[in-house]
N, C-alpha and C. Protein backbone atom coordinates (compact mmCIF):
# COMPACT_ATOMS: atom_id res chain seq x y z
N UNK A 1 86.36 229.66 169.29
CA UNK A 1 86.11 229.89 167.87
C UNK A 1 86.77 231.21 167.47
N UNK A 2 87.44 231.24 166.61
CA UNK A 2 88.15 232.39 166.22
C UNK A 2 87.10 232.79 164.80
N UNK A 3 87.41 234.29 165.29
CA UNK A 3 86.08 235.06 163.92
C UNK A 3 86.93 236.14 163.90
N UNK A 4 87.56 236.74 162.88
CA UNK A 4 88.55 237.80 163.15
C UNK A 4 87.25 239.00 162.32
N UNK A 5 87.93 240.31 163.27
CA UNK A 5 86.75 241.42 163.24
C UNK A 5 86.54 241.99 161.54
N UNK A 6 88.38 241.79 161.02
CA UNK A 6 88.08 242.74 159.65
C UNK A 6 87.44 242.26 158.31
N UNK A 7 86.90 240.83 158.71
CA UNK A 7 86.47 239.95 157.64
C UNK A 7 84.70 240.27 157.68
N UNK A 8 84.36 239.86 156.93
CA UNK A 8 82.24 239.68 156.46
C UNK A 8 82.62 237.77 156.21
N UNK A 9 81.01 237.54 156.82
CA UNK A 9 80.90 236.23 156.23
C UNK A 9 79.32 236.32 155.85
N UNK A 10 79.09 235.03 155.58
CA UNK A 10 77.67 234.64 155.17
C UNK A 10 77.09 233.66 156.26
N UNK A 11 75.82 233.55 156.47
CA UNK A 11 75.44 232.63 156.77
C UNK A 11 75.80 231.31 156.64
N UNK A 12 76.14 230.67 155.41
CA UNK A 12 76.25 229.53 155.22
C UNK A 12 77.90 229.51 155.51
N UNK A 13 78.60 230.05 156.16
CA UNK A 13 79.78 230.09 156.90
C UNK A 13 81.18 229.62 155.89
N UNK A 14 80.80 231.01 155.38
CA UNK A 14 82.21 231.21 154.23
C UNK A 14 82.39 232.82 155.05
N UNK A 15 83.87 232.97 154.85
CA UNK A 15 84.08 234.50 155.21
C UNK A 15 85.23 235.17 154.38
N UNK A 16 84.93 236.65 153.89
CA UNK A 16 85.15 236.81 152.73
C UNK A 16 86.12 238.63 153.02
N UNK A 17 87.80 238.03 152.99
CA UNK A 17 88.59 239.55 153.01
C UNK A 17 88.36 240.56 151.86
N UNK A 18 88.10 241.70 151.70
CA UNK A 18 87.72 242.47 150.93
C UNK A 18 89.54 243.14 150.51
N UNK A 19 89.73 242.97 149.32
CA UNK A 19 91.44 243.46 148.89
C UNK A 19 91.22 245.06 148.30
N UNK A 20 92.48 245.77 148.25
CA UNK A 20 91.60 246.92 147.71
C UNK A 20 91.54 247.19 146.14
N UNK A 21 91.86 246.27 145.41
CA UNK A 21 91.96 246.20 144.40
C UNK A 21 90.41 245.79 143.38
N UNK A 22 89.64 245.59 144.02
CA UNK A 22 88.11 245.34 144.06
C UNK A 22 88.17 243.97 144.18
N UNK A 23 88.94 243.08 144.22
CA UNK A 23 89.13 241.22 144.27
C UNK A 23 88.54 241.11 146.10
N UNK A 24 88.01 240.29 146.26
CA UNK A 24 87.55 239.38 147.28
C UNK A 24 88.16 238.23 147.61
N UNK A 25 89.09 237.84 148.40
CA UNK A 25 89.41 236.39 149.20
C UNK A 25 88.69 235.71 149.96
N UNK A 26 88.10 234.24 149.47
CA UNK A 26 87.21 233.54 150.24
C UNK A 26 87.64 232.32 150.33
N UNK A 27 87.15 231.91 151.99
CA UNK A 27 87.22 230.50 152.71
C UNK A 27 86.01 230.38 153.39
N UNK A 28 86.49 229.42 153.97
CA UNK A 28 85.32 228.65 155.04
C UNK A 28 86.01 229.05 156.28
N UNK A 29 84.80 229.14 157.56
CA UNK A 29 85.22 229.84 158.42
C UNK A 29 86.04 228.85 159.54
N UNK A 30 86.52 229.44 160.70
CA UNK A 30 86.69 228.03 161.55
C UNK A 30 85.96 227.34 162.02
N UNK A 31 84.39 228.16 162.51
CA UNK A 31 83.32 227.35 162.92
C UNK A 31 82.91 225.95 161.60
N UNK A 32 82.98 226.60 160.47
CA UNK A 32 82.71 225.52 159.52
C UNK A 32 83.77 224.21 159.45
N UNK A 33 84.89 224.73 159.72
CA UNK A 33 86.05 223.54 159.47
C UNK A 33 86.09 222.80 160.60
N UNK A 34 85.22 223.02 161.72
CA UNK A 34 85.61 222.51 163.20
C UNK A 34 84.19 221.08 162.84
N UNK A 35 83.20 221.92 162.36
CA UNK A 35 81.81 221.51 162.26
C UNK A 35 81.90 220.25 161.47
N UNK A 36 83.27 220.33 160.89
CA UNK A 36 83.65 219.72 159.38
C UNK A 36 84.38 218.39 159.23
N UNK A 37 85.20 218.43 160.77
CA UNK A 37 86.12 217.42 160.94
C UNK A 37 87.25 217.76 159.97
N UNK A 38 88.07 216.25 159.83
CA UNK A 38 89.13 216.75 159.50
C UNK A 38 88.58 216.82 157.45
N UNK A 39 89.21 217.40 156.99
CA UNK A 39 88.90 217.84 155.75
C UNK A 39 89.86 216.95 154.33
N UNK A 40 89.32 216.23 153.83
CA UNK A 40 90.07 215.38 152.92
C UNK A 40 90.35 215.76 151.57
N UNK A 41 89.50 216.35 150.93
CA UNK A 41 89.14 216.51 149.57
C UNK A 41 88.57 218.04 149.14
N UNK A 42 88.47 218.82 148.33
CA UNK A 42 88.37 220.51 147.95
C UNK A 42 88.21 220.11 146.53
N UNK A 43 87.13 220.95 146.49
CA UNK A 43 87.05 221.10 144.53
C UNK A 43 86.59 222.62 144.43
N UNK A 44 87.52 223.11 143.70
CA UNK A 44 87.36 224.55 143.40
C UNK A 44 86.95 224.97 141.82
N UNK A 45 86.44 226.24 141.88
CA UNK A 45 85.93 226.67 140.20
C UNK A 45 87.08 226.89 139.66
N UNK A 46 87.25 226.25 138.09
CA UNK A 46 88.54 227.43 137.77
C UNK A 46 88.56 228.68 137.25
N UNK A 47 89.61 229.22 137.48
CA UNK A 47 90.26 230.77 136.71
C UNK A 47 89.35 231.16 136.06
N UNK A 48 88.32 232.27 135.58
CA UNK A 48 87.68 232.88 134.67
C UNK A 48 86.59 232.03 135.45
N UNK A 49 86.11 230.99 135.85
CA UNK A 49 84.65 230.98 135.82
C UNK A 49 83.72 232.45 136.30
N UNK A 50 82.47 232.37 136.28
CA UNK A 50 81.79 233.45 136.63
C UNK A 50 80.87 232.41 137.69
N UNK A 51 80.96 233.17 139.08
CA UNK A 51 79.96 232.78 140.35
C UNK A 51 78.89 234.05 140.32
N UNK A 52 77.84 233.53 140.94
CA UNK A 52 76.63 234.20 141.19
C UNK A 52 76.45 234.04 142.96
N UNK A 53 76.54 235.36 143.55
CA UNK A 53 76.28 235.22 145.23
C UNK A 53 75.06 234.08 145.28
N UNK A 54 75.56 232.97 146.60
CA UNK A 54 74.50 232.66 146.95
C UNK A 54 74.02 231.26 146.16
N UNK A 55 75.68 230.93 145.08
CA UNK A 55 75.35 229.58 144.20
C UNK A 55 75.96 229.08 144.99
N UNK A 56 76.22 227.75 144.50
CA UNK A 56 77.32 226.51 145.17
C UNK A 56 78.55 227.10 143.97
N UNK A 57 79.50 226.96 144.53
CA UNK A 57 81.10 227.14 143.01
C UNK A 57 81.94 225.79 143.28
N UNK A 58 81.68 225.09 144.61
CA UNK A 58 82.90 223.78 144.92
C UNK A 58 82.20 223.52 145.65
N UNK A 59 82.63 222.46 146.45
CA UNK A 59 83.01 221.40 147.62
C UNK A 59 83.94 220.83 148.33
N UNK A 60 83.71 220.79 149.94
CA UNK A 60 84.48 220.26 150.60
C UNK A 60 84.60 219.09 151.48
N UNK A 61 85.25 218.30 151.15
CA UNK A 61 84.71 216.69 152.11
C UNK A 61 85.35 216.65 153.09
N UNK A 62 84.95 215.99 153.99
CA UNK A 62 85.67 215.90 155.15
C UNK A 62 85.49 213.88 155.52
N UNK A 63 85.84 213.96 156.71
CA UNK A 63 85.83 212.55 157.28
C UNK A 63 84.29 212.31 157.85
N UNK A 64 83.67 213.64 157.81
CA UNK A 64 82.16 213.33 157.92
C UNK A 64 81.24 213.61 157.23
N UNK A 65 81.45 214.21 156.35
CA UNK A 65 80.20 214.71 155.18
C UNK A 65 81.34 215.82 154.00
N UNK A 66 80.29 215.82 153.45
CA UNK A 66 80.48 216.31 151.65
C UNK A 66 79.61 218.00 152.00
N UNK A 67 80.22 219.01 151.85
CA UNK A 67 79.74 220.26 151.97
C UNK A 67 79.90 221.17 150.46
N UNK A 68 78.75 221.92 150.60
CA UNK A 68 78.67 222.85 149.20
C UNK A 68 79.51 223.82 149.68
N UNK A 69 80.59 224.52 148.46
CA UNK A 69 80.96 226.05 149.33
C UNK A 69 80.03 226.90 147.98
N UNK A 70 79.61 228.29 148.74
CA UNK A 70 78.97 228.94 148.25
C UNK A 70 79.30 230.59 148.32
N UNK A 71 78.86 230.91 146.18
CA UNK A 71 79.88 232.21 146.35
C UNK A 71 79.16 233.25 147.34
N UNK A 72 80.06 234.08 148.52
CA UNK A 72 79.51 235.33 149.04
C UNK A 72 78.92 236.46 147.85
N UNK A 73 79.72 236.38 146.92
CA UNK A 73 79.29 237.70 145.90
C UNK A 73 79.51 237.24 144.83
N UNK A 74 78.99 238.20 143.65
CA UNK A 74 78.77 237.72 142.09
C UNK A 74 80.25 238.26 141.67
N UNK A 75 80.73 237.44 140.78
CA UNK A 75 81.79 237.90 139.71
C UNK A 75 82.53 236.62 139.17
N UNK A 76 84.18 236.88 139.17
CA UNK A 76 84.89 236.27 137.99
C UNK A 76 86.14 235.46 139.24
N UNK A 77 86.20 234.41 138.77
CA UNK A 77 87.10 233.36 139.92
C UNK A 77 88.51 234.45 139.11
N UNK A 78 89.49 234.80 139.84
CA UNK A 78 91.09 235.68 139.05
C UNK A 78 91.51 234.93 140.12
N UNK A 79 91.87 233.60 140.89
CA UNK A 79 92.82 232.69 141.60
C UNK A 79 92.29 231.79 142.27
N UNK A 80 92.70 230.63 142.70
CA UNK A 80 92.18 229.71 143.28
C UNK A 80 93.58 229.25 143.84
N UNK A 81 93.34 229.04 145.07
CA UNK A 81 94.15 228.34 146.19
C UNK A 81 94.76 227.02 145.74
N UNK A 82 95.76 226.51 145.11
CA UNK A 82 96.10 225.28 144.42
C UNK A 82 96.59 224.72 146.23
N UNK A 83 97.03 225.06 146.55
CA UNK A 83 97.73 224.20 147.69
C UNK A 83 96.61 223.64 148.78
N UNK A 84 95.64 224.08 148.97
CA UNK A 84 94.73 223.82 149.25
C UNK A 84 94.12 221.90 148.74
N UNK A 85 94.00 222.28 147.54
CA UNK A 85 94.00 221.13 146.30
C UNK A 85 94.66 220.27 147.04
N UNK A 86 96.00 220.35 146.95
CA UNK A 86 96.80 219.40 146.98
C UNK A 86 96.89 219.08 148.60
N UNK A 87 96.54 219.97 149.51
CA UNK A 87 96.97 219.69 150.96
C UNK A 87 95.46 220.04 151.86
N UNK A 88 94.38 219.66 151.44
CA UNK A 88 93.38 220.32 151.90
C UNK A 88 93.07 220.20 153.57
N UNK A 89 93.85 219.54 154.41
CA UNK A 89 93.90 220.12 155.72
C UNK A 89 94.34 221.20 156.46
N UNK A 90 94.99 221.56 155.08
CA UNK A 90 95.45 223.32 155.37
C UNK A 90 94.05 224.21 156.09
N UNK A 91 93.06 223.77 155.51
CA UNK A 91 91.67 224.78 156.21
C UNK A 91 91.42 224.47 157.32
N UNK A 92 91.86 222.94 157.86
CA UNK A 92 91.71 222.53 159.12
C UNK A 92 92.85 223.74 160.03
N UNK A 93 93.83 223.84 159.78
CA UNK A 93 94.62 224.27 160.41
C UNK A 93 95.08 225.90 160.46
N UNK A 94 94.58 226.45 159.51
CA UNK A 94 94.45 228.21 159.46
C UNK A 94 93.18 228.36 157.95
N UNK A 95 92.28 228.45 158.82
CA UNK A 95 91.37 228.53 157.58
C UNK A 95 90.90 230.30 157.13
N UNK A 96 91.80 231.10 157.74
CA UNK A 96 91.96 232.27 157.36
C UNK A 96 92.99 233.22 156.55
N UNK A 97 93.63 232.25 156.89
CA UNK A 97 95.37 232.93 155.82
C UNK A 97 95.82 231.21 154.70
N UNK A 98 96.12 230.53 155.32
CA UNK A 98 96.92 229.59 154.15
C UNK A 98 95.67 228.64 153.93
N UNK A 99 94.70 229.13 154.00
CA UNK A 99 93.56 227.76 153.67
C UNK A 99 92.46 228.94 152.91
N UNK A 100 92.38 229.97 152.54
CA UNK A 100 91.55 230.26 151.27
C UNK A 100 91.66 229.72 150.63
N UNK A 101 90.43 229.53 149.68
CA UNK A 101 89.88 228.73 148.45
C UNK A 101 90.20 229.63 146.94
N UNK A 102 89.62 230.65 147.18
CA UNK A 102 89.55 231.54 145.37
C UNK A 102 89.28 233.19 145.84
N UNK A 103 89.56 233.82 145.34
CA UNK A 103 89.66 235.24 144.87
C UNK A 103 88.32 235.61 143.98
N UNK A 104 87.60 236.31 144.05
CA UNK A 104 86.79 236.82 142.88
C UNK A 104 87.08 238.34 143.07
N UNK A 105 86.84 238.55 141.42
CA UNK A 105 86.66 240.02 141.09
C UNK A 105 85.49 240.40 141.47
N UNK A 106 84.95 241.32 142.17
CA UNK A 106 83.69 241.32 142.28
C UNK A 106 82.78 242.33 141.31
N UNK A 107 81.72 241.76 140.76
CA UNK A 107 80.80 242.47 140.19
C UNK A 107 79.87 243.42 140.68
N UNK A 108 79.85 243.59 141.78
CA UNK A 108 78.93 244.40 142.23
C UNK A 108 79.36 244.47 143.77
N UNK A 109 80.33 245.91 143.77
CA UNK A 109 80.59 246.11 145.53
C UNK A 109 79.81 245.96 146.64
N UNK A 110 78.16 246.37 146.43
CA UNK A 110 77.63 246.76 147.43
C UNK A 110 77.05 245.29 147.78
N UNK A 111 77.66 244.32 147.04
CA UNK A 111 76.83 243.16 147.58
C UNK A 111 77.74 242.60 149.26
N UNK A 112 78.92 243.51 149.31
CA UNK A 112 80.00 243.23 150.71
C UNK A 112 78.81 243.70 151.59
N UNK A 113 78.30 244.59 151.53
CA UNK A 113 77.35 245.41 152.86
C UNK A 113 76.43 244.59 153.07
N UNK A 114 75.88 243.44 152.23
CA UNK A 114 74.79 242.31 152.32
C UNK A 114 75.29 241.22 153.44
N UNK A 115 76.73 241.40 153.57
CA UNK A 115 77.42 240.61 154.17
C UNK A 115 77.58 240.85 155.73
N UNK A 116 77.44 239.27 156.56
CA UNK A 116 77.86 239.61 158.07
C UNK A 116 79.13 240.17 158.66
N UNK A 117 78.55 241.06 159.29
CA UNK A 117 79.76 241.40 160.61
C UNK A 117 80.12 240.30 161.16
N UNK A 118 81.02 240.30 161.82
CA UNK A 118 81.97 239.31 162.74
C UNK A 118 81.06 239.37 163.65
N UNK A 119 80.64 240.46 164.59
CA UNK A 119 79.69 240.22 165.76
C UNK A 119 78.19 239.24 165.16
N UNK A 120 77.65 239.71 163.89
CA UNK A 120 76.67 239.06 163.64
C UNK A 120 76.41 237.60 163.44
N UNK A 121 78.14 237.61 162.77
CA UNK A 121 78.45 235.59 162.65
C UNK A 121 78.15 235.11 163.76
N UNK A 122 78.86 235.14 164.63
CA UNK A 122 79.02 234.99 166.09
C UNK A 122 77.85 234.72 166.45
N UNK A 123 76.74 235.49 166.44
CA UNK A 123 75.64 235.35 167.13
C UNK A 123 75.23 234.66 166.48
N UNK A 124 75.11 233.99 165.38
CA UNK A 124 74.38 233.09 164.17
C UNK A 124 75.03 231.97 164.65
N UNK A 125 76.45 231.81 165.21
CA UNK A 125 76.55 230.26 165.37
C UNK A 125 76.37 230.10 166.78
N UNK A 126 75.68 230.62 167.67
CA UNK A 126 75.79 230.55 169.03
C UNK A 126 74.24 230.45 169.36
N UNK A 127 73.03 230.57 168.22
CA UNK A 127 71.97 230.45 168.23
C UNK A 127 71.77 228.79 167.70
């Protein structure tokens, strides 16, 4: 299972690059895409919506089930992964660089520190 150290995730196994521009990049992790099978279908929020940490914003289907993705932090969707859309086994296959989902601006920084360490993921999917 690959969990790379400089990322935070959540419990519900989204993991989320912090840019320094205050924007957030989020996907699903590899443990989730493995968990996931192969991945058919992606529905993302669009441009300008506003997420609330901890809602559902999309979904992802796979060849075995229908999954909620859920925002890590509160703010404003500023991109969404179109190729994804159109090629959604991309998350199967690097779900850390060419398989992000959306970007948010974030509303409130300190909600990143709410967020798991890489060591902490780890131990969450190994329990």
């Amino acid at each position: 299972m690959n969990v790379p150290e400089d990322l935070r995730y959540t419990a519900a196994h989204e993991w989320v690059r912090v840019e320094p521009n205050g924007v957030v990049r989020v996907g699903i992790t590899d443990f989730a895409q493995d968990s996931l099978g192969d991945i058919v279908f992606v529905q993302l929020p669009a441009v300008g919506s506003k997420v609330s940490a901890g809602d559902s914003f999309g979904e992802v289907e796979s060849t075995k089930s229908v999954s909620e993705i859920y925002a890590p932090v509160t703010g404003e969707v500023t991109a969404r992964n179109e190729g994804v859309e159109a090629s959604p086994e991309i998350i199967n296959s690097d779900p850390y660089e060419e398989g992000w989902l959306v970007e948010i601006l974030l509303a409130n920084p300190s909600e990143i520190e709410a967020l798991l360490a890489a060591s902490a993921y780890v131990e969450l999917t190994q329990s």
